[in-house]
Protein backbone atom coordinates (compact mmCIF):
# COMPACT_ATOMS: atom_id res chain seq x y z
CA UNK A 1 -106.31 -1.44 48.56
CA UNK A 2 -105.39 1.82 47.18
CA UNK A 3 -103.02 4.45 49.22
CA UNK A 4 -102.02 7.60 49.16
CA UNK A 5 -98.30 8.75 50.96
CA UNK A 6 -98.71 12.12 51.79
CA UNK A 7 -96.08 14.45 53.16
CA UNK A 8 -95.95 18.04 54.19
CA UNK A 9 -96.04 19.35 50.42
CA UNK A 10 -100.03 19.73 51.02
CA UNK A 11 -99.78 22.29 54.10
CA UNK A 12 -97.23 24.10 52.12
CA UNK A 13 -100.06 24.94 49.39
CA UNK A 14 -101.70 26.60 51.88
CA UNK A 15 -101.53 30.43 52.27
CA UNK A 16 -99.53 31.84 54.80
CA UNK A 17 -98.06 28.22 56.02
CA UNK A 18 -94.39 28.31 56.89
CA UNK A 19 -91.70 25.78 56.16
CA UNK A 20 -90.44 23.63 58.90
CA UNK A 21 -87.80 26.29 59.31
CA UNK A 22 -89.67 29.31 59.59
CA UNK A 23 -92.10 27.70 61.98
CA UNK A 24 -89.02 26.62 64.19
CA UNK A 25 -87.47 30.17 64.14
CA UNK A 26 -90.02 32.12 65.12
CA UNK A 27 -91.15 30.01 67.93
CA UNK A 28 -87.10 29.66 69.39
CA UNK A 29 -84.45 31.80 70.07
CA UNK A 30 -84.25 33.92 67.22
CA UNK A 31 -80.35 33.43 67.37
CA UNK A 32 -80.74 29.66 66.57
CA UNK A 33 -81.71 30.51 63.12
CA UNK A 34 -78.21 30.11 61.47
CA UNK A 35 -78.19 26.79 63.61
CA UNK A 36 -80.47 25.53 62.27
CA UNK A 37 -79.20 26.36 58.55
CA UNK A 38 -78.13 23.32 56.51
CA UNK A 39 -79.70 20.75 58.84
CA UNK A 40 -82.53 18.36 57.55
CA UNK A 41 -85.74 19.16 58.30
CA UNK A 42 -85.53 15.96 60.44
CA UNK A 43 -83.37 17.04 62.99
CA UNK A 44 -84.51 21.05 63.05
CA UNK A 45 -87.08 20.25 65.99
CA UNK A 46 -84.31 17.97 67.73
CA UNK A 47 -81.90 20.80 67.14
CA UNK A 48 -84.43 23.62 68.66
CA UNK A 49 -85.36 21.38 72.07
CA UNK A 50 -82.08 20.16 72.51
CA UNK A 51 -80.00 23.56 72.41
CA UNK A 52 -78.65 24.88 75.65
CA UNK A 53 -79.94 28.42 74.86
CA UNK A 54 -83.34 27.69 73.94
CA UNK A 55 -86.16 29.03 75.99
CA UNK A 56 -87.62 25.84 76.10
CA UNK A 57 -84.49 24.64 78.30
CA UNK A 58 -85.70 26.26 81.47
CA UNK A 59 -88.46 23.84 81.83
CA UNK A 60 -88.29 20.16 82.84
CA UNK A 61 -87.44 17.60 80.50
CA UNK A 62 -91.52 16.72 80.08
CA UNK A 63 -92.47 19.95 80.19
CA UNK A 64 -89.49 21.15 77.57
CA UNK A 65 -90.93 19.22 74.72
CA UNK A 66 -94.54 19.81 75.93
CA UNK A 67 -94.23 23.24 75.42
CA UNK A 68 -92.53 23.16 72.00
CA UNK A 69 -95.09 20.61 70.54
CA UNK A 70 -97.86 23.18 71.89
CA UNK A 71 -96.15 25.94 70.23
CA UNK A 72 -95.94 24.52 66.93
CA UNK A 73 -99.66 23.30 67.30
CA UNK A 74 -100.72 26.97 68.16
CA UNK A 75 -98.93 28.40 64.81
CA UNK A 76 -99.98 26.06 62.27
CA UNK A 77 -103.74 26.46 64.21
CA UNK A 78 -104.18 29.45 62.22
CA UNK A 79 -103.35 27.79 59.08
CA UNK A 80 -106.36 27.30 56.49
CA UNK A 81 -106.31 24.13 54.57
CA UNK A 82 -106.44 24.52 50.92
CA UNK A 83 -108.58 22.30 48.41
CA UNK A 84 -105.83 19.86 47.50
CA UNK A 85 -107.27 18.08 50.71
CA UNK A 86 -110.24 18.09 49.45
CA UNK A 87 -109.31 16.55 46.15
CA UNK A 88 -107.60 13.89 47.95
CA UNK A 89 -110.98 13.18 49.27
CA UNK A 90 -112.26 12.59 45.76
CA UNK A 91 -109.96 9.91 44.62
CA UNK A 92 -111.33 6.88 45.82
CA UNK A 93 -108.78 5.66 48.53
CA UNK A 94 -109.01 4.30 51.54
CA UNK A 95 -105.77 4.39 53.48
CA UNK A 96 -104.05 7.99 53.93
CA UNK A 97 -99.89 7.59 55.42
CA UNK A 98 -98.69 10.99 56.28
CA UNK A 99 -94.92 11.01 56.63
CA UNK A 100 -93.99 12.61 59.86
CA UNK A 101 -90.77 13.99 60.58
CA UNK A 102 -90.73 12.97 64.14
């Protein structure tokens, strides 16, 4: 079986796609910026629902996260893919693991 481990390298090859970072930023509190400065991109999203401040934090618990994940969904939405998808395509394989940061 031949598989390919994928991670968010490919969207980043795409024009106008933000880092993990930039997405988070400009959908929170723009003062939770420097927060989120020096922390792995594994823990930004944790770091941007969990905060006190965050605008997310006047919702319920469900509806906190809901709205975050549908936020992030809306920006990268507008994102094109690029042909390095496509060339994955092209190889032959069958089985496709995307590493996920959450």
């Amino acid at each position: 079986m031949n598989v390919i481990l994928f991670g968010n390298g490919f969207n980043l090859l795409s024009r106008d796609c933000p880092s993990w970072h930039e997405l988070l930023t400009n959908i929170s509190n723009k003062d939770q910026a420097p927060i989120l400065d020096g922390i792995p991109p594994t823990l930004q999203y944790e770091q941007v629902y969990l905060a006190p401040h965050a605008s997310f934090s006047t919702l319920s618990e469900g509806e906190e996260e809901t709205k975050l994940k549908e936020a992030v969904k809306r920006r990268l939405s507008t994102v094109k893919t690029n042909e390095f998808y496509e060339r994955l395509l092209t190889l032959g394989v069958t089985t496709f693991l995307r590493k996920c940061y959450r």
